[in-house]
Protein backbone atom coordinates (compact mmCIF):
# COMPACT_ATOMS: atom_id res chain seq x y z
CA UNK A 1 93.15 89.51 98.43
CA UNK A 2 91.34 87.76 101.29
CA UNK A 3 92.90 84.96 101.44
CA UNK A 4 94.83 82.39 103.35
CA UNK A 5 98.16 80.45 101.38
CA UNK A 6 98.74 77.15 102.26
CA UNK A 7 101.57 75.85 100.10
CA UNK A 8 101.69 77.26 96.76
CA UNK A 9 97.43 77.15 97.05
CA UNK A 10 95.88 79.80 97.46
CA UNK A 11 92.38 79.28 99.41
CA UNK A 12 89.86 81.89 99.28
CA UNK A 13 88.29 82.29 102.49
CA UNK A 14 84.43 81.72 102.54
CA UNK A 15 82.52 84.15 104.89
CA UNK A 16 78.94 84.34 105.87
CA UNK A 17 77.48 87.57 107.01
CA UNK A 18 74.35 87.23 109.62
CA UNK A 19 71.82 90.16 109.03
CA UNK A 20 69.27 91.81 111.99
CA UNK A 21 66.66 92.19 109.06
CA UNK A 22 66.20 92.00 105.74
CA UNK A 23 67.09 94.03 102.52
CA UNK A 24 64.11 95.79 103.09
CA UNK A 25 62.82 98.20 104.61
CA UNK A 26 65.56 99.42 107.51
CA UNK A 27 69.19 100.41 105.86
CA UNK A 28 71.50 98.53 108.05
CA UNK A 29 71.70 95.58 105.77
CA UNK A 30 71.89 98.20 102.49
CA UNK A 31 73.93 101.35 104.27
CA UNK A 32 76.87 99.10 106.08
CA UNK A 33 76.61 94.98 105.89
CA UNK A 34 76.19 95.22 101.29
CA UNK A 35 78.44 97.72 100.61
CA UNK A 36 81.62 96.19 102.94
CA UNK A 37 80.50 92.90 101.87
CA UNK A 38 80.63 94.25 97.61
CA UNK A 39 83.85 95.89 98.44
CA UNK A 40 85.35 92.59 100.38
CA UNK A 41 84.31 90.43 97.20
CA UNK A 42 86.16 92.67 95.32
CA UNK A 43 89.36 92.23 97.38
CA UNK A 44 88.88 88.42 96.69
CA UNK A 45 86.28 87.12 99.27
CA UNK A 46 83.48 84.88 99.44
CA UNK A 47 80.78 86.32 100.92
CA UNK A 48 77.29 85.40 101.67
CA UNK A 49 74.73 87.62 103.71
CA UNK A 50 71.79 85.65 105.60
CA UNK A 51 68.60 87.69 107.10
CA UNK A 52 65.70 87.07 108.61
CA UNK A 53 62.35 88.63 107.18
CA UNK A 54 61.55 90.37 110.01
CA UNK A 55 60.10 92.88 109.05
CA UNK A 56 59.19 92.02 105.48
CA UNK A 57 57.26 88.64 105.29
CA UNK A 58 57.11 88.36 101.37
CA UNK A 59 61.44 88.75 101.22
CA UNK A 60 60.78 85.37 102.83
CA UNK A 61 62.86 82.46 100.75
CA UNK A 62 64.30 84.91 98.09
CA UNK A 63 67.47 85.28 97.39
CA UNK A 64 69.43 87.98 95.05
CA UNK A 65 72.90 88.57 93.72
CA UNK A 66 73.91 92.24 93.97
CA UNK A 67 77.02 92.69 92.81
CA UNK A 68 78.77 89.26 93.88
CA UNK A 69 77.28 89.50 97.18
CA UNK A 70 74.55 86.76 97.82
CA UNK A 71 71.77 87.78 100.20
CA UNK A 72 69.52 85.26 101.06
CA UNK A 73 66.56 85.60 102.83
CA UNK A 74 65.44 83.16 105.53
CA UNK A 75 62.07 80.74 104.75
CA UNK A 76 59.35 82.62 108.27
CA UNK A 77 59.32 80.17 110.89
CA UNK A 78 56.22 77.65 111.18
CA UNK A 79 56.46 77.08 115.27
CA UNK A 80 53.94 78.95 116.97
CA UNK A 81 54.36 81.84 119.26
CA UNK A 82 57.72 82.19 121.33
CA UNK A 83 58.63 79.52 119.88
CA UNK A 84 58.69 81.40 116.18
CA UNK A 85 61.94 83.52 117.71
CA UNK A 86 64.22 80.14 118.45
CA UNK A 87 63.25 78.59 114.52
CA UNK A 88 63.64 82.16 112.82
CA UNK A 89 67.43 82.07 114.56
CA UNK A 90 67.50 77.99 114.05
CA UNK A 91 66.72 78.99 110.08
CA UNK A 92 69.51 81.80 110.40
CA UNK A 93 72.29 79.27 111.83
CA UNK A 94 71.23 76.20 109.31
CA UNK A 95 71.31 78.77 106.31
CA UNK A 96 74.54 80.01 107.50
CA UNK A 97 76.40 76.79 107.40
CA UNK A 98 75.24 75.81 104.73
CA UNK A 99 78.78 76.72 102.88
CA UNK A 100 80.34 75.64 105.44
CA UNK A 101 82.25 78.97 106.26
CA UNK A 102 85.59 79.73 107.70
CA UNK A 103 84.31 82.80 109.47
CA UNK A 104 80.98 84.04 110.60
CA UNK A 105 80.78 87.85 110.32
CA UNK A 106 77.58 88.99 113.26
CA UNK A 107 76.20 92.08 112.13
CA UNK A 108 74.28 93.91 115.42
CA UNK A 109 75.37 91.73 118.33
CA UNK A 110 71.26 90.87 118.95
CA UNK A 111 68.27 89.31 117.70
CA UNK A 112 67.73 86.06 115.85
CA UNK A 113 71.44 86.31 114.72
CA UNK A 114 73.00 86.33 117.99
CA UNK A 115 70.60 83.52 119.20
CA UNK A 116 71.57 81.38 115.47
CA UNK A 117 75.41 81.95 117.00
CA UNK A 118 74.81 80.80 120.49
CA UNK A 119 73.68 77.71 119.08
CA UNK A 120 76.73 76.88 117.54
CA UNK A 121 78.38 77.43 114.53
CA UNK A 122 80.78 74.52 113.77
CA UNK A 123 84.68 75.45 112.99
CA UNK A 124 84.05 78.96 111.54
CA UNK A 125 85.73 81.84 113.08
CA UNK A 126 83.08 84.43 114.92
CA UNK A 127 83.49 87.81 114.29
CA UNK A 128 80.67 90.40 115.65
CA UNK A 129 80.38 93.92 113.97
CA UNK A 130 78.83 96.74 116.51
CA UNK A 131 77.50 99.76 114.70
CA UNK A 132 74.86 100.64 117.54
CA UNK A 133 74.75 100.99 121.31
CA UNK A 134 71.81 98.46 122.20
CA UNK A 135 71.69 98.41 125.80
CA UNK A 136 71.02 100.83 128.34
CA UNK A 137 70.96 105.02 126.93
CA UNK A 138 71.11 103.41 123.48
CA UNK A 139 68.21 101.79 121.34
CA UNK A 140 66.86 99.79 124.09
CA UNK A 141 65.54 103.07 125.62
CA UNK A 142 64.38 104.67 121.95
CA UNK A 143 62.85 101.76 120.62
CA UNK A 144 59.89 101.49 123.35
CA UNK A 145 61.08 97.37 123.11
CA UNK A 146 59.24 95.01 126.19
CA UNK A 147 61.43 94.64 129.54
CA UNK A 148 62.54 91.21 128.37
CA UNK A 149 63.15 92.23 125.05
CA UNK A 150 65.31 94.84 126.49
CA UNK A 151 67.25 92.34 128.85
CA UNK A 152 68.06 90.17 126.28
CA UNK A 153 69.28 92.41 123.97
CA UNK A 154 71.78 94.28 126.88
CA UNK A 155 72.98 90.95 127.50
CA UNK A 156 73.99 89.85 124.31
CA UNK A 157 75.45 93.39 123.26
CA UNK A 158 78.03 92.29 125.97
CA UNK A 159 78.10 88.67 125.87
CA UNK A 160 78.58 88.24 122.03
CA UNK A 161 81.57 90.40 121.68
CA UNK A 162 83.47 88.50 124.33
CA UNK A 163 82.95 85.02 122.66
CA UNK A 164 84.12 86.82 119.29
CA UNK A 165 87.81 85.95 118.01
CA UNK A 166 87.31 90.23 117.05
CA UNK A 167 84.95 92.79 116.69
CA UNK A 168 84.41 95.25 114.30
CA UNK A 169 82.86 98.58 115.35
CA UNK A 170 81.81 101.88 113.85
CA UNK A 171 82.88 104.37 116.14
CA UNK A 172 85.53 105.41 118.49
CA UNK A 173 82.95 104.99 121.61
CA UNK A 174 82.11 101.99 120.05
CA UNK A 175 86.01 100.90 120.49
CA UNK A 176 85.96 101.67 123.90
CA UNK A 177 83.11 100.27 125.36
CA UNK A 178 84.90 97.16 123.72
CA UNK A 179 88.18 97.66 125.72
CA UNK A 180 85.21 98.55 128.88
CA UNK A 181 83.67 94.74 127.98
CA UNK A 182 87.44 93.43 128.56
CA UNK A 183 88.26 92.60 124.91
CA UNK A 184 91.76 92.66 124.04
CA UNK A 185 92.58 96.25 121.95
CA UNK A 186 94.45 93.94 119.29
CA UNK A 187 90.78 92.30 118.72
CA UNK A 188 88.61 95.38 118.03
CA UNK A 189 88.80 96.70 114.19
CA UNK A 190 87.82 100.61 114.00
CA UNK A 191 85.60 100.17 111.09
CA UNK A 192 83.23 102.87 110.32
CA UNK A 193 80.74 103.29 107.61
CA UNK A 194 81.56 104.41 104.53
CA UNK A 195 81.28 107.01 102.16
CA UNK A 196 80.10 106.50 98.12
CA UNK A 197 82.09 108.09 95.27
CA UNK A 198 80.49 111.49 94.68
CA UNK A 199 78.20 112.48 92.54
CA UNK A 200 79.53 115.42 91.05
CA UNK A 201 78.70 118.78 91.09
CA UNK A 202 74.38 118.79 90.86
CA UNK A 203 72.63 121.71 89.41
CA UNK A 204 71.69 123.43 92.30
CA UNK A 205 69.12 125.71 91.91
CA UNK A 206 68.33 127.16 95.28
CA UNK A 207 71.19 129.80 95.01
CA UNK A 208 71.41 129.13 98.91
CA UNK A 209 68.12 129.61 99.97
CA UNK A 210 66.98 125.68 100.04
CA UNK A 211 68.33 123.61 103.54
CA UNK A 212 67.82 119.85 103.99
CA UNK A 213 67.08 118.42 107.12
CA UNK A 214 67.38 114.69 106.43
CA UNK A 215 66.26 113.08 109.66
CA UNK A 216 64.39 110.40 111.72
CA UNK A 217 63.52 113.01 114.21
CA UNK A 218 65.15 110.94 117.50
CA UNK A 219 68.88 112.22 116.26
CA UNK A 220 67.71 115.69 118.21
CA UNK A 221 64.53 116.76 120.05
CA UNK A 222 62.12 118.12 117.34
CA UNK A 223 61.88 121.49 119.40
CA UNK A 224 65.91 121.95 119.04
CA UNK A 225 65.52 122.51 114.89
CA UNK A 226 61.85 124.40 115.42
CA UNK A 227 64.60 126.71 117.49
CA UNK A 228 67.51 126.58 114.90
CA UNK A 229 64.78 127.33 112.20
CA UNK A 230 63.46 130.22 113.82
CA UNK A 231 66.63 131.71 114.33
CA UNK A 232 67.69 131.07 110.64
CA UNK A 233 64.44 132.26 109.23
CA UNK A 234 64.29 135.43 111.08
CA UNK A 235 66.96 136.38 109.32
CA UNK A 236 66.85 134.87 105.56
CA UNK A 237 63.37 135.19 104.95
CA UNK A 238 63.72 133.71 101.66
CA UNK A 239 65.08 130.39 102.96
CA UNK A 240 63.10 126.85 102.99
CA UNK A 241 63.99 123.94 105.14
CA UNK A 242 62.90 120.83 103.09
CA UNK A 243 62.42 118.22 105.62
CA UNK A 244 63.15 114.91 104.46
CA UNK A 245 62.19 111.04 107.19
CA UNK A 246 59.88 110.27 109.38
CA UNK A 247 59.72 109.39 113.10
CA UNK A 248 60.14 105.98 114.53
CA UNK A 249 57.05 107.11 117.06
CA UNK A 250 55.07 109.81 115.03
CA UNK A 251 58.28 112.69 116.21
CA UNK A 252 57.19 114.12 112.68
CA UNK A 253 53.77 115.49 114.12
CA UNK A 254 55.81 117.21 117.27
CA UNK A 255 58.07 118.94 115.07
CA UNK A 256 55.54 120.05 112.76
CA UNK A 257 52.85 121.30 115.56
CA UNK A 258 56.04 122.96 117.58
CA UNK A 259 57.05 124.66 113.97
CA UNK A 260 53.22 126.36 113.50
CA UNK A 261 53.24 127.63 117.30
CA UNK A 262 56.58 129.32 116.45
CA UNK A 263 54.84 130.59 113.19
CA UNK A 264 57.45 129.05 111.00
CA UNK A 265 55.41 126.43 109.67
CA UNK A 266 55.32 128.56 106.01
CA UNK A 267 58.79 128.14 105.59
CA UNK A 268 59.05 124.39 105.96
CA UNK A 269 58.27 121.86 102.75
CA UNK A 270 57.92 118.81 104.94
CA UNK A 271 58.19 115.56 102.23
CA UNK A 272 58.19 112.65 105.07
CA UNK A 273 59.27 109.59 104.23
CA UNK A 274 60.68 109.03 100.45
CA UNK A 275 61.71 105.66 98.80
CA UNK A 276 65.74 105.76 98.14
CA UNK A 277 65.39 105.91 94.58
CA UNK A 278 63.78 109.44 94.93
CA UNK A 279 66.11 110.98 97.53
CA UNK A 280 68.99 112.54 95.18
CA UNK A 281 66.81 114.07 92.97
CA UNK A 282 65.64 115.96 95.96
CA UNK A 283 69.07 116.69 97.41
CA UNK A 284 70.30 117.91 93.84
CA UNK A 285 67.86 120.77 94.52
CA UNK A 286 69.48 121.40 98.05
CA UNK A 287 72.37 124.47 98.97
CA UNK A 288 73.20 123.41 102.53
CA UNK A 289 72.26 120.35 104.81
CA UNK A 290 71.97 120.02 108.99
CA UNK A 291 72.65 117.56 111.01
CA UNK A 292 71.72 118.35 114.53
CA UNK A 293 72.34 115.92 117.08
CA UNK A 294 72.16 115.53 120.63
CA UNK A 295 75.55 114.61 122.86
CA UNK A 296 73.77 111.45 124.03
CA UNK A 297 75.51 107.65 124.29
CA UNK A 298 73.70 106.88 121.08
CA UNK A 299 74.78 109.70 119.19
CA UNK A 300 77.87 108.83 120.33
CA UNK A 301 78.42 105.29 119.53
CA UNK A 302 76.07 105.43 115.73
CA UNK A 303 78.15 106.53 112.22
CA UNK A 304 75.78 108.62 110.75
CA UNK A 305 75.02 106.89 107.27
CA UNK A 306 72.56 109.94 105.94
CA UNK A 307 75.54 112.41 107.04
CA UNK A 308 77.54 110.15 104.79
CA UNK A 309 74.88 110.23 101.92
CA UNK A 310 74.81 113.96 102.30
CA UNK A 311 78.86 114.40 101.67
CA UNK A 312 78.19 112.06 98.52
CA UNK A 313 75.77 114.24 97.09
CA UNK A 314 78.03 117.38 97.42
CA UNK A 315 76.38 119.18 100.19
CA UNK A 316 78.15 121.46 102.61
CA UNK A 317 76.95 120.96 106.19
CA UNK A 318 76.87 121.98 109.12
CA UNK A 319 76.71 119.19 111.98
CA UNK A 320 77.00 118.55 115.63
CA UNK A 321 80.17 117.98 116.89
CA UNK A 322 79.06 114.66 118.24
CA UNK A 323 80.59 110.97 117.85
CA UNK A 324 81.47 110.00 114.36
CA UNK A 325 80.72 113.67 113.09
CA UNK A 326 84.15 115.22 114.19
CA UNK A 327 85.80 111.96 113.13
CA UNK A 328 84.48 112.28 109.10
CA UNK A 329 83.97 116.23 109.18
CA UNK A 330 87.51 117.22 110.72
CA UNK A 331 89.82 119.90 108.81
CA UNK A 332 86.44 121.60 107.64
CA UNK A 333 86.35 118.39 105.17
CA UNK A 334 82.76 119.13 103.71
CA UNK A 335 81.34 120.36 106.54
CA UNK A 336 81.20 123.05 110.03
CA UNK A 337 80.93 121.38 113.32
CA UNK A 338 79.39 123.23 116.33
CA UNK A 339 78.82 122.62 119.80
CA UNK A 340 75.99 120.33 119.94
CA UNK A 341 72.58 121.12 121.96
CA UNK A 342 73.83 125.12 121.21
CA UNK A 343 70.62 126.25 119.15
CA UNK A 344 72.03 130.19 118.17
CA UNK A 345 75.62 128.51 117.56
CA UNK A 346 74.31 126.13 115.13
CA UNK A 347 72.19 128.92 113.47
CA UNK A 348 74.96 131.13 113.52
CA UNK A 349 76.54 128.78 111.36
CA UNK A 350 73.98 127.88 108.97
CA UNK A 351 73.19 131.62 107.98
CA UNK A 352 77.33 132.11 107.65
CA UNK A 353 77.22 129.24 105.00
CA UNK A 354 74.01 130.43 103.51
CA UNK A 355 75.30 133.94 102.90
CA UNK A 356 78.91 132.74 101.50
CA UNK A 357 78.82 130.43 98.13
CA UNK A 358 82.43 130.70 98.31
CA UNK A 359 83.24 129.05 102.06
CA UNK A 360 80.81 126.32 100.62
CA UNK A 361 82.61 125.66 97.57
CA UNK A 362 85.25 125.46 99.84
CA UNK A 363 83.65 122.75 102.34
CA UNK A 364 83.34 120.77 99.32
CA UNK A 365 86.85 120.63 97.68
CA UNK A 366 88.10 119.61 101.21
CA UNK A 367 85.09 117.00 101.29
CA UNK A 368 87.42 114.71 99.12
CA UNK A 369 89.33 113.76 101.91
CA UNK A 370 86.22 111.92 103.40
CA UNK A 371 85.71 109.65 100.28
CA UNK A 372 89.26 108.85 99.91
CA UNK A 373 89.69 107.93 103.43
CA UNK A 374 86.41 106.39 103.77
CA UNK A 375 85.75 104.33 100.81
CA UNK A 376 84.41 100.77 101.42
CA UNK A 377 87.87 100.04 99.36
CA UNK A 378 89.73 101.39 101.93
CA UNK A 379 88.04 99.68 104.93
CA UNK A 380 87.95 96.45 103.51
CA UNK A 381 91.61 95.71 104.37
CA UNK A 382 90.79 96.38 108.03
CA UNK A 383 87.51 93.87 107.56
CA UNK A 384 90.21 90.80 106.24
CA UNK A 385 92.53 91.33 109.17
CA UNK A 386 90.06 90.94 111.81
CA UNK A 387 88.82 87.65 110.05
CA UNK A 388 92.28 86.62 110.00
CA UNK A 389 92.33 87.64 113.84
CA UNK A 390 89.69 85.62 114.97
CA UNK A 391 91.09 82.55 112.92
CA UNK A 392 94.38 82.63 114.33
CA UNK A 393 93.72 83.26 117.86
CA UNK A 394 92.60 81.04 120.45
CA UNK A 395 88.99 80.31 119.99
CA UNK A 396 87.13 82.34 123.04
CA UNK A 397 84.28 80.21 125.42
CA UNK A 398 81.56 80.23 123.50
């Protein structure tokens, strides 16, 4: 249970979780910060979530109860121009202590969040959860953000963790950059996202000629799966690669105009962007899934959540030994890894698994090792003793 005996009492420690956006429409509140914070209520926590509206005006004010958790929404700040950013974090931190909490959990060490904790947050316990690299190779560089934007946010990727009593991370390069920022190895939690119970076996009716790409096309260069396509296609002509996201800058068009000069474009159902709700019906349709990524910092330091959805839905893969990849995927649990940025090695791969039901059967037995090990059950424990880190240390300058 998460919770702190004094006496024969036992107090339930009260926890508020600080958001970088709302429930809606990005998944880091719905693919890491809900599920961890459902799984910690159910180990005897009291846990609120706060987020801004961001990027969705009318979530402004409302609040919803999804399985225990409470995620409240933050009113949109009345001050006029810069000014809006220091009330939408003054909102966050009021909101937040509202319940008076004995531990504030910082989800994303950035945005209005980190600016609601500089401010001050009483007698609670600070505990910052990195699940990105911001700063420089990382999303400040994708994103496109403005210079100052892109200060701010490198400075308070490092400054943040260091007035934490612990951090919680998502990947191993995530760990260490932590040690790199001088925090103490006994105060950084290896934390990384986890995996949903199964589905069960779908009825798959591809008979392994239907592959998934499930993407937001900056994971890889578009031209790297036009390349692992051609290969693939040249020699299963009866294959389709279903195509599932969108770009965060229009990547969508490049791949699709690189796919018709290769004269591939025939063989690819391209279904762009598709609310959550109608995702597994597509992937109970699929035979194999890819997951090409680039060996960047990025890559590195991110746990793939879509890689996780794609185990859940019973999937074989084959994936880029990159970052969190070769941490889930080891042991051939669910999945091939291959040397990333190695086109005709990764399309090697894909046309073994396509021509051998029996190796993928295989994958997928083994990929029960991933969802036992990997449960938000099993990484809630981890969660509670960095809270109770940070409240029994010595406070850090804040």
């Amino acid at each position: 249970m998460a919770s702190a005996r004094h006496g024969r009492a036992v107090v339930t420690l009260v926890v508020t979780m600080l958001a970088p956006f709302g429930i809606r429409p990005k998944g880091t509140l719905v693919a890491r910060m809900l599920p961890l914070a459902q799984a910690l209520v159910r180990q005897g926590a009291l846990v609120r979530i706060v987020a801004p509206p961001v990027l969705e005006p009318r979530d402004a004010g409302r609040v919803e109860l999804l399985d225990g958790v409470e995620v409240r929404h933050t009113a949109l700040p009345r001050w006029p121009g810069a000014a809006a950013h220091l009330q939408a974090a003054l909102l966050m931190r009021r909101t937040a202590l509202t319940h008076q909490p004995d531990v504030i959990h910082l989800f994303k060490p950035k945005g209005y969040g980190g600016l609601a904790v500089r401010a001050g947050i009483g007698n609670a316990a600070l505990v910052v959860d990195s699940d990105d690299w911001e700063g420089r190779g990382g999303w400040n560089d994708l994103a496109g953000y403005p210079p100052l934007a892109r200060r701010v946010f490198a400075w308070q990727e490092q400054d943040l963790p260091r007035r934490a009593g612990a951090v919680t991370v998502a990947s191993r390069t995530l760990q260490t950059q932590m040690w790199g920022f001088g925090i103490a190895p006994g105060r950084v939690f290896y934390v990384p996202n986890g995996v949903a119970a199964p589905r069960g076996d779908a009825a798959r009716g591809g008979g392994g000629r239907r592959v998934a790409w499930y993407t937001r096309f900056w994971e890889c260069p578009p031209e790297s799966m036009v390349a692992i396509w051609a290969r693939v296609h040249a020699a299963r002509r009866d294959t389709t690669l279903v195509v599932i996201g969108r770009g965060e800058h229009g990547e969508e068009h490049r791949f699709l105009a690189a796919a018709r000069q290769a004269g591939i474009a025939d063989s690819i159902d391209y279904l762009g962007w598709l609310e959550p709700t109608a995702i597994p019906a597509v992937l109970d349709t699929i035979d194999l899934a890819l997951v090409p990524v680039s060996d960047t910092l990025v890559m590195r330091a991110r746990a793939s959540a879509k890689l996780l959805e794609l185990v859940a839905a019973g999937i074989p893969l084959v994936a880029s030994r990159v970052g969190e990849a070769a941490e889930y995927l080891r042991d051939s649990r669910g999945g091939v890894l291959v040397p990333p940025d190695d086109a005709a090695a990764f399309a090697d791969a894909t046309l073994l698994l396509l021509s051998d039901p029996a190796q993928r059967r295989m994958l997928l037995e083994r990929a029960a090792g991933i969802s036992a090990e990997y449960s938000w059950d099993a990484l809630a424990p981890v969660v509670i003793r960095a809270w109770q880190v940070a409240r029994a240390g010595p406070a850090p300058a804040r």
